[in-house]
C-alpha atoms as a PDB file:
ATOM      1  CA  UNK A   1      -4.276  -9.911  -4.196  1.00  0.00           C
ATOM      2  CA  UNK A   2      -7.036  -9.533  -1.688  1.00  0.00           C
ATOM      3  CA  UNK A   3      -8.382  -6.085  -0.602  1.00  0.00           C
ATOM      4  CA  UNK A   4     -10.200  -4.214   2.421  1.00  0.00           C
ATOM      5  CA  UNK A   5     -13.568  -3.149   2.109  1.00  0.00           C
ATOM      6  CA  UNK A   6     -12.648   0.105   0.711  1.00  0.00           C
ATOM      7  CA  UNK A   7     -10.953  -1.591  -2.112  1.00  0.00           C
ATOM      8  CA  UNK A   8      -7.205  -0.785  -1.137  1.00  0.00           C
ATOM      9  CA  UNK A   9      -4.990  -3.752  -1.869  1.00  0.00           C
ATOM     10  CA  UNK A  10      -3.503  -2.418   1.742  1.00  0.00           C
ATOM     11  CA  UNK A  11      -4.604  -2.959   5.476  1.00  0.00           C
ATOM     12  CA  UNK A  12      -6.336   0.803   7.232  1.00  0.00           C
ATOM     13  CA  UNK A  13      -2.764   1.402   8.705  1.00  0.00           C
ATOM     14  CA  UNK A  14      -0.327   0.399   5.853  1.00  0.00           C
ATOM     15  CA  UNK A  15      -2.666   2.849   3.548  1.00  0.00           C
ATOM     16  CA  UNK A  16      -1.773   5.173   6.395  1.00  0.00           C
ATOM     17  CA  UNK A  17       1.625   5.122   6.713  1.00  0.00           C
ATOM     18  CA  UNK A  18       2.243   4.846   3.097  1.00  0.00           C
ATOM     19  CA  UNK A  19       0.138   7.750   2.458  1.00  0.00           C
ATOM     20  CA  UNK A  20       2.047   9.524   5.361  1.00  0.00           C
ATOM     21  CA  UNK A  21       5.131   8.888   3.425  1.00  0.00           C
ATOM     22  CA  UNK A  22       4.131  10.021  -0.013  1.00  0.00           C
ATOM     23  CA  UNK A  23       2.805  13.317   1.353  1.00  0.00           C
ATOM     24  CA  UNK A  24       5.876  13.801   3.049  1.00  0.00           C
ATOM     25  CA  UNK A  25       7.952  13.407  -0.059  1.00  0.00           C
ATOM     26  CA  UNK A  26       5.424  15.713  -2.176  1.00  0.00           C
ATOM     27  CA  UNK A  27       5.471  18.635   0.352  1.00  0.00           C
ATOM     28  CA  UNK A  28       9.694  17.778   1.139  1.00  0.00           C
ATOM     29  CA  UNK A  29      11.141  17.134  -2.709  1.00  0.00           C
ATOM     30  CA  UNK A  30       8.330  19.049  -4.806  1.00  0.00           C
ATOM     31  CA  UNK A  31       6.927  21.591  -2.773  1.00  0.00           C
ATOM     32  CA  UNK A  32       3.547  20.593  -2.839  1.00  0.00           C
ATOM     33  CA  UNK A  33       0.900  20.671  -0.128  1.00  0.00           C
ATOM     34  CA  UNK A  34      -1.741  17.896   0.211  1.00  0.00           C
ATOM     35  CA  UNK A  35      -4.445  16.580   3.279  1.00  0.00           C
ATOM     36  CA  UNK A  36      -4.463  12.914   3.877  1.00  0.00           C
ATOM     37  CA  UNK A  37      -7.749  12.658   1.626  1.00  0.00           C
ATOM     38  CA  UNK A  38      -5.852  13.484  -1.295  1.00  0.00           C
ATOM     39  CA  UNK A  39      -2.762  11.992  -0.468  1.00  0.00           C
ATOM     40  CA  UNK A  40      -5.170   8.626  -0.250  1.00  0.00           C
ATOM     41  CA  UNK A  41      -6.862   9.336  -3.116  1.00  0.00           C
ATOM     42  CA  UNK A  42      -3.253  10.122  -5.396  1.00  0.00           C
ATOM     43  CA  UNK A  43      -2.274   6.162  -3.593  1.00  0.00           C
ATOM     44  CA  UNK A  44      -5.225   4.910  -4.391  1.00  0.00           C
ATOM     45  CA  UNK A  45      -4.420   6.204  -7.992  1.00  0.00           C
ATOM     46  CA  UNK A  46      -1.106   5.208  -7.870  1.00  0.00           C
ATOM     47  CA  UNK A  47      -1.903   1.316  -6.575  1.00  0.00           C
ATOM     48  CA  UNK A  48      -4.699   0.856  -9.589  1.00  0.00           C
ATOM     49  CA  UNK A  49      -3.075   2.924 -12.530  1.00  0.00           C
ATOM     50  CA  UNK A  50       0.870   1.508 -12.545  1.00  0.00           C
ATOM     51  CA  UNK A  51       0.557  -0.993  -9.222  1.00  0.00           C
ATOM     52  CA  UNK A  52       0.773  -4.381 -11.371  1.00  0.00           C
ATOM     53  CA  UNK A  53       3.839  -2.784 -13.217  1.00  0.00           C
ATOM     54  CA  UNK A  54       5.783  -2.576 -10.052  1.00  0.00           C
ATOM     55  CA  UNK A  55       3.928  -6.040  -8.569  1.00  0.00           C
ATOM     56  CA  UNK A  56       4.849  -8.125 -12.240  1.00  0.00           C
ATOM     57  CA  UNK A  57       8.716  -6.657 -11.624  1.00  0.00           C
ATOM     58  CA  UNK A  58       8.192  -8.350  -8.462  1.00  0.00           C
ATOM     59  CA  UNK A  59       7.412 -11.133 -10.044  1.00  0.00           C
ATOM     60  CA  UNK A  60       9.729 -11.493 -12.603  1.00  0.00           C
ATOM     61  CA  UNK A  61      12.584 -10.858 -10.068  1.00  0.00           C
ATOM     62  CA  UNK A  62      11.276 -13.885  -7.737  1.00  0.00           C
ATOM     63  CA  UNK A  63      10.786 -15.992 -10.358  1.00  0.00           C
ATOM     64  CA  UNK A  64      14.599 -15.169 -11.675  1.00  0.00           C
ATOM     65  CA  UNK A  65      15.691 -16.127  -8.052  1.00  0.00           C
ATOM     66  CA  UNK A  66      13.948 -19.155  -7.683  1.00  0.00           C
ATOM     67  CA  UNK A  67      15.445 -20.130 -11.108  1.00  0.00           C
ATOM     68  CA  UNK A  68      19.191 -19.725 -10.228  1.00  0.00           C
ATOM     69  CA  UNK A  69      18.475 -21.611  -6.769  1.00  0.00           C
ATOM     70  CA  UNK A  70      17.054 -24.288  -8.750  1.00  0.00           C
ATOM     71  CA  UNK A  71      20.129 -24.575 -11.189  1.00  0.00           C
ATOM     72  CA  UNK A  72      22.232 -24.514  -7.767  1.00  0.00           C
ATOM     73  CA  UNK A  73      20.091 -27.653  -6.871  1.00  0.00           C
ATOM     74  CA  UNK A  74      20.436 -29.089 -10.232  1.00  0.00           C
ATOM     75  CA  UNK A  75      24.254 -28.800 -10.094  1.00  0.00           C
ATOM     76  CA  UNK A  76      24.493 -30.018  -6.547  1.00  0.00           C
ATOM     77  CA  UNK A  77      22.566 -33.123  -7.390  1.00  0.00           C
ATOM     78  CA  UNK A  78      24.630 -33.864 -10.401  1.00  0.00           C
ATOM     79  CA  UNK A  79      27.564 -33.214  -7.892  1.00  0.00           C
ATOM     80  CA  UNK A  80      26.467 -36.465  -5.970  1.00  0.00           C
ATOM     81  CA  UNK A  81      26.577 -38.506  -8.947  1.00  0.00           C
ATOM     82  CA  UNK A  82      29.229 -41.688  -8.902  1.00  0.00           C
ATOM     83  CA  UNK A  83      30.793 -43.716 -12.141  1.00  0.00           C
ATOM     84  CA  UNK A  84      29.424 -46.746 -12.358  1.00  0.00           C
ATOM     85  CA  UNK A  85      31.297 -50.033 -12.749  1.00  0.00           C
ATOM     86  CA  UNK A  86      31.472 -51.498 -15.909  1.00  0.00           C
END
């Protein structure tokens, strides 16, 4: 995964929004009050502590989808097949 100069895996406006976001939910569900600079910082922590958890789900669930379209393909091709003539 490539990342910006300040060694977010995420573009100056994704980081942004995101951050945005989780403030929002931390002041709206728990009741807590943050600035963007920690709100950035807790994403930062967030995207290095548990990030490949969430990004090797990812994973996992593409490669499980790719699997079952390939067995689709499989089947379909066997699908095709004709006797042959003895």
């Amino acid at each position: 995964m490539s990342r910006s100069a300040s060694g977010s895996p995420f573009k100056a406006e994704e980081k942004a929004e995101l951050a945005r976001r989780l403030r929002d939910y931390l002041r709206d569900e728990l009741g807590a009050e943050a600035g963007m600079l920690e709100t950035e910082a807790f994403l930062d922590f967030i995207a290095a502590e548990i990030g490949n958890a969430f990004y090797n789900r990812g994973l996992f669930d593409a490669q499980a989808a790719i699997a079952a379209r390939l067995e689709e393909a499989t089947d379909a091709v066997y699908a095709l097949e004709k006797p042959a003539r003895a």
